[in-house]
C-alpha atoms as a PDB file:
ATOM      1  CA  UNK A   1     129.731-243.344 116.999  1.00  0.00           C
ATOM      2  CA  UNK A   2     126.503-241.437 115.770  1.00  0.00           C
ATOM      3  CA  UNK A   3     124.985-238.871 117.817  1.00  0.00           C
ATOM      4  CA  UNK A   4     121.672-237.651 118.396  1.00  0.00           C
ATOM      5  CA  UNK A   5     118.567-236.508 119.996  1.00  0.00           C
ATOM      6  CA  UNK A   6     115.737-238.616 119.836  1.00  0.00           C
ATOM      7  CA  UNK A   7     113.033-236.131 120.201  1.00  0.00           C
ATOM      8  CA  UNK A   8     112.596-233.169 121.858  1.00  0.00           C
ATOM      9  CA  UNK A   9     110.359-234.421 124.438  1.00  0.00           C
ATOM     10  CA  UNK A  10     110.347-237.286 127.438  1.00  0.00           C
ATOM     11  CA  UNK A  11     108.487-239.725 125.630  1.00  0.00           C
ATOM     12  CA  UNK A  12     110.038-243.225 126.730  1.00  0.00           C
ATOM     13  CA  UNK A  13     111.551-244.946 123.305  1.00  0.00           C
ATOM     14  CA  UNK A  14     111.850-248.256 123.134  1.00  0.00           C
ATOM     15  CA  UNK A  15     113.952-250.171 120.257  1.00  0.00           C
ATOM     16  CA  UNK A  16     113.296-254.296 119.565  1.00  0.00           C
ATOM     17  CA  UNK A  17     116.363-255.484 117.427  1.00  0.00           C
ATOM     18  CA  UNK A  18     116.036-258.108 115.139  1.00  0.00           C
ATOM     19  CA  UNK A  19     116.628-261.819 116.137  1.00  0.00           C
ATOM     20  CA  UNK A  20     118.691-262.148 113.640  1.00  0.00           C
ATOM     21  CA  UNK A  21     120.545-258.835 113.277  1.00  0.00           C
ATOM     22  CA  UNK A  22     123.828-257.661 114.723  1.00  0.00           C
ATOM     23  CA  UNK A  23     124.861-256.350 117.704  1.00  0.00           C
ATOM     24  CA  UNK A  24     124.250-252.735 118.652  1.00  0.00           C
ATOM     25  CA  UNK A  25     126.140-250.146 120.579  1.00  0.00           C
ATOM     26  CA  UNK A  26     123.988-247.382 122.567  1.00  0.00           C
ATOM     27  CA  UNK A  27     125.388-245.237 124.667  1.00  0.00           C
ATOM     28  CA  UNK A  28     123.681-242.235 127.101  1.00  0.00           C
ATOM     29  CA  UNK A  29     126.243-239.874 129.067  1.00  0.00           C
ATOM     30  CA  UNK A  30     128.388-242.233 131.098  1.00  0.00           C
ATOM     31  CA  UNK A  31     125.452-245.404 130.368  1.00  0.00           C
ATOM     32  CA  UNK A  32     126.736-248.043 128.005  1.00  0.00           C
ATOM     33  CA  UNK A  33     125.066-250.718 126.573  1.00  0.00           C
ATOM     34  CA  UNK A  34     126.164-253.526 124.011  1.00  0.00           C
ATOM     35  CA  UNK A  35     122.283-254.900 123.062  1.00  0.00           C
ATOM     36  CA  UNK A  36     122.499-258.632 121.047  1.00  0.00           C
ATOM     37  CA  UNK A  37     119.728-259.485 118.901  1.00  0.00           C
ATOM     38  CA  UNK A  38     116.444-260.012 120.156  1.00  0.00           C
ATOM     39  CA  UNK A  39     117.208-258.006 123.042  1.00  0.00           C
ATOM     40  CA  UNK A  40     115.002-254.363 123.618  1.00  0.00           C
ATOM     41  CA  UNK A  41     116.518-251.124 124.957  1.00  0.00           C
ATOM     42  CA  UNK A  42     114.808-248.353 126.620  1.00  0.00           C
ATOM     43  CA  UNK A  43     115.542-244.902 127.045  1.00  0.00           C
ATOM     44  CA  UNK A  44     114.156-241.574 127.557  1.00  0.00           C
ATOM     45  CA  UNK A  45     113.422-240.091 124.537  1.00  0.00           C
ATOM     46  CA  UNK A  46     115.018-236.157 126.275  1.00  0.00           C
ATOM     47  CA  UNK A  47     118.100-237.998 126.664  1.00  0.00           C
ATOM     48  CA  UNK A  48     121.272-237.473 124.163  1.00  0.00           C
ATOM     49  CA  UNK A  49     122.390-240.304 122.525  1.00  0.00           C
ATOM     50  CA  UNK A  50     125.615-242.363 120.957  1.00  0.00           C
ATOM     51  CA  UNK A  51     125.273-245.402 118.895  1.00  0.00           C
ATOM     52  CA  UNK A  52     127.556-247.732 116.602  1.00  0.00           C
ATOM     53  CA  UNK A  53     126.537-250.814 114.785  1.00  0.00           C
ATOM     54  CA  UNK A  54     129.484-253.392 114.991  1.00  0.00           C
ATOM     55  CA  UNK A  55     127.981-255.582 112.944  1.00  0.00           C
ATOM     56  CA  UNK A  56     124.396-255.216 110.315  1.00  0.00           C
ATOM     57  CA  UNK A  57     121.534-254.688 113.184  1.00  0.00           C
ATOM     58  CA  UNK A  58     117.595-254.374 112.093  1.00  0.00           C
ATOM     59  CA  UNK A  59     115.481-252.872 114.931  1.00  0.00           C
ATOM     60  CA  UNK A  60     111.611-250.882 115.365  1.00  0.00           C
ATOM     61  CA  UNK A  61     111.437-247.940 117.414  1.00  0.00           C
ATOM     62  CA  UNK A  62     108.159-247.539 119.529  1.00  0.00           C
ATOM     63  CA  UNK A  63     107.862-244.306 121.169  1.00  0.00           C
ATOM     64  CA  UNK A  64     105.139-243.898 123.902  1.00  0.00           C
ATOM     65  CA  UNK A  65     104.037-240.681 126.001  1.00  0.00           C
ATOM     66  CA  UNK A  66     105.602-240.772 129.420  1.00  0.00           C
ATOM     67  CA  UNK A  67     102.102-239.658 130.606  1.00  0.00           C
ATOM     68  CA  UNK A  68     100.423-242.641 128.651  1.00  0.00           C
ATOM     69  CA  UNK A  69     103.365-245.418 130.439  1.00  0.00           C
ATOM     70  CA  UNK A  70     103.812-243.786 133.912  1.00  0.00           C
ATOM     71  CA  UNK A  71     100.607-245.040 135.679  1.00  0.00           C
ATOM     72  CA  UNK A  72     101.664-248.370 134.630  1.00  0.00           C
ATOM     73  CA  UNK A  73     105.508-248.284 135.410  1.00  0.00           C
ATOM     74  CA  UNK A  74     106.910-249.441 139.112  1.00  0.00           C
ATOM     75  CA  UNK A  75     108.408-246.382 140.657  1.00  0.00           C
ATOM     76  CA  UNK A  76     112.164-248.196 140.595  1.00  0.00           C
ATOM     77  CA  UNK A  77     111.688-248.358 136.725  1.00  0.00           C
ATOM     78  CA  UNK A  78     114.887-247.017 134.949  1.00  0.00           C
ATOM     79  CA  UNK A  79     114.534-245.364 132.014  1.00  0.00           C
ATOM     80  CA  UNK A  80     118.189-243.081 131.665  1.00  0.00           C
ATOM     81  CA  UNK A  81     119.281-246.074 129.433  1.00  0.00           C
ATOM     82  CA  UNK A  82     118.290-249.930 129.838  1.00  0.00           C
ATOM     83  CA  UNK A  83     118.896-253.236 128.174  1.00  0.00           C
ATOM     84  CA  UNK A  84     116.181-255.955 128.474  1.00  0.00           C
ATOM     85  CA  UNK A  85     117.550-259.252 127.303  1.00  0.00           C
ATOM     86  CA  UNK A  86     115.688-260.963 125.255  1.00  0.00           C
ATOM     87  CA  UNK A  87     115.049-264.324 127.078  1.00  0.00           C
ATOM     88  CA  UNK A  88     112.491-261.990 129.390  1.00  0.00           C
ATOM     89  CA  UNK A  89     108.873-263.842 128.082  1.00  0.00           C
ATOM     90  CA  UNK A  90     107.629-259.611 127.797  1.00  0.00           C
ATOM     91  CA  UNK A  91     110.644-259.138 125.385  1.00  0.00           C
ATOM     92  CA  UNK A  92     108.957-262.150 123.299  1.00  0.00           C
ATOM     93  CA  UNK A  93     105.506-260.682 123.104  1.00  0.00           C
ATOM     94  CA  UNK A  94     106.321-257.154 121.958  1.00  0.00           C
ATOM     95  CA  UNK A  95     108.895-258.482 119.375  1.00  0.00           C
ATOM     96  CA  UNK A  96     105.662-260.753 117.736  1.00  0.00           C
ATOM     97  CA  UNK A  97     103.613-258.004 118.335  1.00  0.00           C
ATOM     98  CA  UNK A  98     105.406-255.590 116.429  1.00  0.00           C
ATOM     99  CA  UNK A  99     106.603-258.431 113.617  1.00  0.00           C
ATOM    100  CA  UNK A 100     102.692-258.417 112.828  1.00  0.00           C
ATOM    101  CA  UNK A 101     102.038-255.091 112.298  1.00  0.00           C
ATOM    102  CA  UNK A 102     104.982-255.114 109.939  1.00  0.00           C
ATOM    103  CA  UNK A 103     104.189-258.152 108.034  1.00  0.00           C
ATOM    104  CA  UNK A 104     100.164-257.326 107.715  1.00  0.00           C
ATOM    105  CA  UNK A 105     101.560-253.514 106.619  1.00  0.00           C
ATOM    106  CA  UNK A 106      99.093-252.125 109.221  1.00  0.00           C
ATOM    107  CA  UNK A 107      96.422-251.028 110.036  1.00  0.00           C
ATOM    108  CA  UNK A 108      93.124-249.897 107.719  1.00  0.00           C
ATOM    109  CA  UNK A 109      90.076-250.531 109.778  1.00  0.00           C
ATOM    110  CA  UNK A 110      88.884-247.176 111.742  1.00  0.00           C
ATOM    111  CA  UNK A 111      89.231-247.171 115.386  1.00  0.00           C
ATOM    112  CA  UNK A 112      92.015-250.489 115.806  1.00  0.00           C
ATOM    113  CA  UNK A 113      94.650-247.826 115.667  1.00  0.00           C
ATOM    114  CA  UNK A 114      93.645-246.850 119.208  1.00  0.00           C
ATOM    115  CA  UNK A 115      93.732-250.228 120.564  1.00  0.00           C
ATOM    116  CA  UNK A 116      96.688-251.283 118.845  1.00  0.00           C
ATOM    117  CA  UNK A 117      98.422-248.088 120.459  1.00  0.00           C
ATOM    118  CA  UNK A 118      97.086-249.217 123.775  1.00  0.00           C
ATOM    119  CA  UNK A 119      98.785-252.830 123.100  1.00  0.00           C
ATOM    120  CA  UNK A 120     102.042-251.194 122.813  1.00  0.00           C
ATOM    121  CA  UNK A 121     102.170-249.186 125.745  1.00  0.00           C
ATOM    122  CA  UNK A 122     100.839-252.511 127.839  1.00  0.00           C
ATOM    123  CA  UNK A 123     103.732-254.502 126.635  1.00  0.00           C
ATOM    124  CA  UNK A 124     106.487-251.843 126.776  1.00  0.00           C
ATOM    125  CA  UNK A 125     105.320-251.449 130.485  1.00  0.00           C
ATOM    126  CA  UNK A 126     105.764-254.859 131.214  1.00  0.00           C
ATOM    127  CA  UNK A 127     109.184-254.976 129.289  1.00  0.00           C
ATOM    128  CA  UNK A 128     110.611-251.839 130.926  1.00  0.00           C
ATOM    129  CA  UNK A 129     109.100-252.457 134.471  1.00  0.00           C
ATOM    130  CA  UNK A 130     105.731-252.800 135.496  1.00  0.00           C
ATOM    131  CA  UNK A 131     103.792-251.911 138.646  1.00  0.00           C
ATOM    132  CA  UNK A 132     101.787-254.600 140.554  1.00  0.00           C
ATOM    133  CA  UNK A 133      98.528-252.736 138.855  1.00  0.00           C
ATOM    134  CA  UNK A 134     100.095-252.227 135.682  1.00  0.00           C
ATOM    135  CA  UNK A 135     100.977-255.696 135.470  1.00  0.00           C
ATOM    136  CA  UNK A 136      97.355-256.131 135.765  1.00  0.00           C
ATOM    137  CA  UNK A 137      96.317-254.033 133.357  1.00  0.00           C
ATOM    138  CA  UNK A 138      98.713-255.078 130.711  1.00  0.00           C
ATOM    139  CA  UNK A 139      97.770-258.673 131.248  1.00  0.00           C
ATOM    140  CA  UNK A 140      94.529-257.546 130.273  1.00  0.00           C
ATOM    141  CA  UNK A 141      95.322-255.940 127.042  1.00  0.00           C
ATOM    142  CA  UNK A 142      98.314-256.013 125.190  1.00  0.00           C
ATOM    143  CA  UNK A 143      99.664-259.141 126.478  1.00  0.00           C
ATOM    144  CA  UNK A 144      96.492-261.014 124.692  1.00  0.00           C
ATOM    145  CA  UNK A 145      97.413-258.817 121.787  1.00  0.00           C
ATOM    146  CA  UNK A 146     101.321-260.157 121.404  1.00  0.00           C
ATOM    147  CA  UNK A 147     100.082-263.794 122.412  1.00  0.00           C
ATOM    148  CA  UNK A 148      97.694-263.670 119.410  1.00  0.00           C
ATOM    149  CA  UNK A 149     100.241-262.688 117.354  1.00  0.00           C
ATOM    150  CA  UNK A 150     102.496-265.128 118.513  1.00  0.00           C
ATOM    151  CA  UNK A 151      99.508-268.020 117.888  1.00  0.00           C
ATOM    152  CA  UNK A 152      98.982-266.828 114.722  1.00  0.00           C
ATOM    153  CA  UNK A 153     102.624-267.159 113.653  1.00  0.00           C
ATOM    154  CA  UNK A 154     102.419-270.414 114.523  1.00  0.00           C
ATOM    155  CA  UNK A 155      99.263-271.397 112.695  1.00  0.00           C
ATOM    156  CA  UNK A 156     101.107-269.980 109.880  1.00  0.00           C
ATOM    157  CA  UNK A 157     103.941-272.120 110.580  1.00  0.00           C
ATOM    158  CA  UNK A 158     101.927-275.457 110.451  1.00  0.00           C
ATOM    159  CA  UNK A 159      99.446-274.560 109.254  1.00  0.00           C
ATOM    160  CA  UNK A 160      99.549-277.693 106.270  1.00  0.00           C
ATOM    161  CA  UNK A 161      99.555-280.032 109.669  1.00  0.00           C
ATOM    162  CA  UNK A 162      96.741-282.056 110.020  1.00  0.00           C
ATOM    163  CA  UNK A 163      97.598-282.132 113.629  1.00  0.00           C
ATOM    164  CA  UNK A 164      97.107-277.905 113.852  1.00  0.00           C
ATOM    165  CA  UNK A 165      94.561-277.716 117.085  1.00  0.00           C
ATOM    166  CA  UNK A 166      94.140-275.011 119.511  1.00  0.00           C
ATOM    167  CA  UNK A 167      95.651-277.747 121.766  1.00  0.00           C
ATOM    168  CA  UNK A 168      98.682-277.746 119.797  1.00  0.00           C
ATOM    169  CA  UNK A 169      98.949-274.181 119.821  1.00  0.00           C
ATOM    170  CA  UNK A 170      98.271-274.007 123.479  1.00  0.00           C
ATOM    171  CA  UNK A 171     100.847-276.481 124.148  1.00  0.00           C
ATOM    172  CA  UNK A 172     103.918-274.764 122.172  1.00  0.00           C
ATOM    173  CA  UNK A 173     102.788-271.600 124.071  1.00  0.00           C
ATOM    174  CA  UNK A 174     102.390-273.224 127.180  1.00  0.00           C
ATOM    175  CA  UNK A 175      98.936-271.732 127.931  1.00  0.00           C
ATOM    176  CA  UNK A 176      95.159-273.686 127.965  1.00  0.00           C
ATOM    177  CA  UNK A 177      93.213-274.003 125.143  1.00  0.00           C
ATOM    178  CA  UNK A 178      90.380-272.325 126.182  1.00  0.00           C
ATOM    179  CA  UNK A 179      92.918-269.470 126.493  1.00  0.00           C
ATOM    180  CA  UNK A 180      93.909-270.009 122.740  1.00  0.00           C
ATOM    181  CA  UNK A 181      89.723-270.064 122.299  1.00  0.00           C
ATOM    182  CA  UNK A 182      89.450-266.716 123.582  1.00  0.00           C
ATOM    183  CA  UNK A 183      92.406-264.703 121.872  1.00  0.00           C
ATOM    184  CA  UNK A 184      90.662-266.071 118.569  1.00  0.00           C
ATOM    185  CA  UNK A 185      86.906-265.001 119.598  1.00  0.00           C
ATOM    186  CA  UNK A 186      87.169-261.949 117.373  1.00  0.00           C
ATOM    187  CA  UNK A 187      88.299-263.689 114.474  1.00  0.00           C
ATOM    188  CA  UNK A 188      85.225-265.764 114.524  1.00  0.00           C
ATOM    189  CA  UNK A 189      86.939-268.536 116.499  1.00  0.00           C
ATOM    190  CA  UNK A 190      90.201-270.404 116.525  1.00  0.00           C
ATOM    191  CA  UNK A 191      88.910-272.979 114.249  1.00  0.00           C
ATOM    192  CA  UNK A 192      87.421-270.410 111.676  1.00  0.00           C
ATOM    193  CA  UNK A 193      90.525-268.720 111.141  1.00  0.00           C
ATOM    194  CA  UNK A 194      92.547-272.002 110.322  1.00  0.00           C
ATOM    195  CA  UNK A 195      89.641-272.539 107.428  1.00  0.00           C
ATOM    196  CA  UNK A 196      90.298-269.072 106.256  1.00  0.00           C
ATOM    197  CA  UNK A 197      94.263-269.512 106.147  1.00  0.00           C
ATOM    198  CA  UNK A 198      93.907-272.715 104.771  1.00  0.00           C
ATOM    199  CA  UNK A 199      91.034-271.868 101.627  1.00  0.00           C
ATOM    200  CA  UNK A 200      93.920-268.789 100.996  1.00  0.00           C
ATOM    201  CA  UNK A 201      96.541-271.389 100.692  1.00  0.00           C
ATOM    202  CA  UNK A 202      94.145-273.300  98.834  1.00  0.00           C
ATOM    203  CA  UNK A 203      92.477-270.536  96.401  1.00  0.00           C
ATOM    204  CA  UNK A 204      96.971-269.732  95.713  1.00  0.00           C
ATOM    205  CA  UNK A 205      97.054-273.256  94.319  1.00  0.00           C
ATOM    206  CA  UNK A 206      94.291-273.057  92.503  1.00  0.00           C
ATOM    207  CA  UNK A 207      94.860-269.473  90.641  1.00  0.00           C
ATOM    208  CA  UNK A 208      98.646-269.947  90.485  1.00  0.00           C
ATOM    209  CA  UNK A 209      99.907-271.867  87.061  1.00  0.00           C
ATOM    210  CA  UNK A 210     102.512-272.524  88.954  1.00  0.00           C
ATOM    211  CA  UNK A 211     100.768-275.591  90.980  1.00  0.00           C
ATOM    212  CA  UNK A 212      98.299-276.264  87.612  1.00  0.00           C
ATOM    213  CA  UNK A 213      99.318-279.992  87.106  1.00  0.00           C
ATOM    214  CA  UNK A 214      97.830-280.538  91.238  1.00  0.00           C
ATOM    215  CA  UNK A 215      94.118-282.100  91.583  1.00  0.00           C
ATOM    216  CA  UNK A 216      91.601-280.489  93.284  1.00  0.00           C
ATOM    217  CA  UNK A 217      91.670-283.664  95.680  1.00  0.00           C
ATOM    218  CA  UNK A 218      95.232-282.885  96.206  1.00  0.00           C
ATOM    219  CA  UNK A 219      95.468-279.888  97.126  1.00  0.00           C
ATOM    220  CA  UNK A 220      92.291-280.478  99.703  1.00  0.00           C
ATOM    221  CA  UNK A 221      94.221-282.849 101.345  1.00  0.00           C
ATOM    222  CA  UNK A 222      97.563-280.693 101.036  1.00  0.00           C
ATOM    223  CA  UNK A 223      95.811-277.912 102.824  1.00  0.00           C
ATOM    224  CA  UNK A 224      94.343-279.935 105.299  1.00  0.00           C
ATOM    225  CA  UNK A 225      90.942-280.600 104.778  1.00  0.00           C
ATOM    226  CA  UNK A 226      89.749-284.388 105.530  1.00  0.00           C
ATOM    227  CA  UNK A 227      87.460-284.761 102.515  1.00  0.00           C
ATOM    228  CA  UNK A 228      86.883-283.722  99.030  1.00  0.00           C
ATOM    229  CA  UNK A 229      83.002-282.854 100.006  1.00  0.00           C
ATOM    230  CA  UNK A 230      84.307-280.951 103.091  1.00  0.00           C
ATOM    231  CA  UNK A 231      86.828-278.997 100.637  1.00  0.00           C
ATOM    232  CA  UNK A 232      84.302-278.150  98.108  1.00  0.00           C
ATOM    233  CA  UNK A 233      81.579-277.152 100.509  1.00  0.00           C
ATOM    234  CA  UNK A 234      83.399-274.512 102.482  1.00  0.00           C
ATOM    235  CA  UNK A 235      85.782-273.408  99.776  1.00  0.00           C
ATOM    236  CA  UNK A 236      82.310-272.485  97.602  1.00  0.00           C
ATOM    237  CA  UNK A 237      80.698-270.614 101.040  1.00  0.00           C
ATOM    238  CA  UNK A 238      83.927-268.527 101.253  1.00  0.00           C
ATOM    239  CA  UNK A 239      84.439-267.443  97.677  1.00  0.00           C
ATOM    240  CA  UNK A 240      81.037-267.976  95.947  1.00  0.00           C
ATOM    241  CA  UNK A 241      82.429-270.553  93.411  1.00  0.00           C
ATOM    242  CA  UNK A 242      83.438-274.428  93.507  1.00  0.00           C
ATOM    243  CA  UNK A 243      87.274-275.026  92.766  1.00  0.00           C
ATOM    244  CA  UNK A 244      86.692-276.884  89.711  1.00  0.00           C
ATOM    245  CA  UNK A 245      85.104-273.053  88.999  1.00  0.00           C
ATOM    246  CA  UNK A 246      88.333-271.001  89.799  1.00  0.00           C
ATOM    247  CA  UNK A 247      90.733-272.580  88.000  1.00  0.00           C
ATOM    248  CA  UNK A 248      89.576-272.286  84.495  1.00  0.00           C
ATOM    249  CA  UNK A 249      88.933-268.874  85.257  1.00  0.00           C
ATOM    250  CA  UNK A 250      92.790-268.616  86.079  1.00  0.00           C
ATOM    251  CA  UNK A 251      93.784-270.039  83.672  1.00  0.00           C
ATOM    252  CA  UNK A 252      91.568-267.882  80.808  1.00  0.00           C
ATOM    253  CA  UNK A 253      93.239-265.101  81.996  1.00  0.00           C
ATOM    254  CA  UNK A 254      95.801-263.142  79.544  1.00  0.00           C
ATOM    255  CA  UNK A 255      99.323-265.665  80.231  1.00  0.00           C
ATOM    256  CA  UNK A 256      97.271-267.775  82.608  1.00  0.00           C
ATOM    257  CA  UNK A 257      98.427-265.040  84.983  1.00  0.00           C
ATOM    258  CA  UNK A 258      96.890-265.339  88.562  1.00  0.00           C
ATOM    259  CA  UNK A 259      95.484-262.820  91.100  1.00  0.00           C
ATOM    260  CA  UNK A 260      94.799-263.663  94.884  1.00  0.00           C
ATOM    261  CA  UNK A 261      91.461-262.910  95.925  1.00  0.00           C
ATOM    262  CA  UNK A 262      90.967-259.583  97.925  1.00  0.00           C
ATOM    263  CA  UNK A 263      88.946-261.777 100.193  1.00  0.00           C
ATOM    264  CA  UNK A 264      91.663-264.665 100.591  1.00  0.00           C
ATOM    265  CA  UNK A 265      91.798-263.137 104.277  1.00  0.00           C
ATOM    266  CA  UNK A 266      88.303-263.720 105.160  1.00  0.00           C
ATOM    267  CA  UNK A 267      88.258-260.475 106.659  1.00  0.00           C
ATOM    268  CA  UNK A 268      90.417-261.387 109.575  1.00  0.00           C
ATOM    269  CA  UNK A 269      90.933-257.552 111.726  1.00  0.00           C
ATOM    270  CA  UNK A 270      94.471-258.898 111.947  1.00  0.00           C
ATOM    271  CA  UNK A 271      94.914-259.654 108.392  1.00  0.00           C
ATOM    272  CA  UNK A 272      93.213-255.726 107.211  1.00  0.00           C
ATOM    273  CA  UNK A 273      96.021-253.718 109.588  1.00  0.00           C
ATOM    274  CA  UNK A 274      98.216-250.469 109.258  1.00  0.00           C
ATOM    275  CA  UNK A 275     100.538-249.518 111.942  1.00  0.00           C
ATOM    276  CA  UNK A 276      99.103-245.606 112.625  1.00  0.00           C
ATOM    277  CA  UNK A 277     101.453-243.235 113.006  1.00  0.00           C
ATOM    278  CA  UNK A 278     103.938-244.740 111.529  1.00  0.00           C
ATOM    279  CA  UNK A 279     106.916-243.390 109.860  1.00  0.00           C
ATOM    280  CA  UNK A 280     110.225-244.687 108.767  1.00  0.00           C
ATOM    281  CA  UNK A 281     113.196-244.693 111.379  1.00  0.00           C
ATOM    282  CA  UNK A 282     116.724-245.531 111.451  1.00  0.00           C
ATOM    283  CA  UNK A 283     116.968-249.189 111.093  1.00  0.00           C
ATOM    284  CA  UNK A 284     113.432-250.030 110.954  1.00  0.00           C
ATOM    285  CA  UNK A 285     109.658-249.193 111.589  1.00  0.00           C
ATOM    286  CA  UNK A 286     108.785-246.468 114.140  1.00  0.00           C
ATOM    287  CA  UNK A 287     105.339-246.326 115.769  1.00  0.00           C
ATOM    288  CA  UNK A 288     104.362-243.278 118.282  1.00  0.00           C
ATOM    289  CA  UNK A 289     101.856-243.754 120.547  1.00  0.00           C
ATOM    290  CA  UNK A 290      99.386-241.457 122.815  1.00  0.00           C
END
């Protein structure tokens, strides 16, 4: 087994494993745990430490100041070393939380990283234990946070269905739609940010020499739009050119190579982010917050 020190303070680390990773020995003094995939551990960060990997294991480390987590935690919260399994819904919400700061590589736009620290030390309080008031508090921050997250995922997921709603995303997540409505308010609305993900997946087509034998009508309907005129109209408002315009510019380029747009995002906030700090950590991403 590996030994360590995490840090030579009482920060309260917490580690979400991989879904699909291995399983992961931890041990603290005469505390053992054997953590499966998905699940979280928590531990103080003063503590020593042992830990083995059995079998290849991915995890992120997010490390939060006791002083920032304590007026959230209940009082009977255990923090000398503690598995959360992941079927608990909180364990769910950090885990997409965290999967989109490392898929969108972070964060760029001055003044998120606050919030997005404040999002982590809401759901880590409601993984390791949270207070009546905490509970509260989190629900009211970083739990909208990891359910956007979560919705977006799964707009990415379908998002070729012609049956993608906020009603089908509010079903899968078993929340209202008008909930779903307000989690996508600053992206300019739920509907909005479907048109932007889909003119992206559309704009790819289009620039990609890949997918040049496709009509324009085709890939409309591929990407879900219900007309051509509907396609054209809002694909020309987004990037300041008609299709038919974009894709003999693609293909006049040097080897008909093809470059995505730096505005295929449609400046989404979640799209532009940067996890801040962030450094690398054994087995994965670390992120400290304050």
């Amino acid at each position: 087994m590996q030994k360590a020190a995490l840090v030579d303070n009482d920060d309260i680390v917490v580690s979400v494993t991989d879904p699909g990773g291995g399983r992961l020995h931890i041990a603290s003094g005469p505390h053992e745990e054997m953590v499966d995939g998905g699940d979280v551990v928590a531990v103080s960060a003063d503590r020593d430490y042992r830990g083995a990997l059995p079998e290849p294991a991915r995890w992120h480390v997010v490390r939060v100041s006791r002083a920032a987590m304590d007026p959230l935690l209940d009082r009977n919260a255990s923090l000398t070393l503690t598995r959360i399994p992941h079927a608990v819904p909180a364990v769910a919400l950090l885990r997409h939380y965290v999967d989109g700061l490392v898929r969108d590589g972070g964060l760029d736009v001055a003044g998120v990283e606050a919030v997005v620290a404040d999002h982590l030390r809401d759901l880590a309080a409601l993984v390791v234990g949270a207070s009546r008031d905490g509970r509260q508090m989190a629900l009211a921050g970083g739990v909208m946070g990891g359910r956007l997250e979560a919705a977006k995922r799964l707009v990415a997921e379908n998002l070729l269905s012609p049956s993608l709603s906020d009603a089908a995303i509010a079903k899968a997540m078993r929340i209202s739609p008008s909930y779903v409505r307000k989690m996508f308010v600053a992206d300019g609305g739920f509907c909005a940010y479907v048109t932007r993900q889909r003119l992206a997946h559309a704009y790819h087509l289009l620039t990609n020499p890949t997918h040049g034998q496709l009509k324009i009508i085709d890939i409309a309907y591929t990407c879900g739009f219900s007309s051509l005129s509907t396609f054209n109209r809002q694909f020309k408002i987004h990037y300041g050119a008609a299709p038919s315009d974009i894709r003999p510019f693609a293909e006049a380029r040097p080897g008909g190579a093809s470059r995505r747009s730096t505005a295929a995002d449609g400046g989404s906030g979640w799209e532009e982010r940067r996890a801040a700090p962030a450094e690398a950590a054994a087995g994965g991403q670390r992120w400290a917050t304050r």
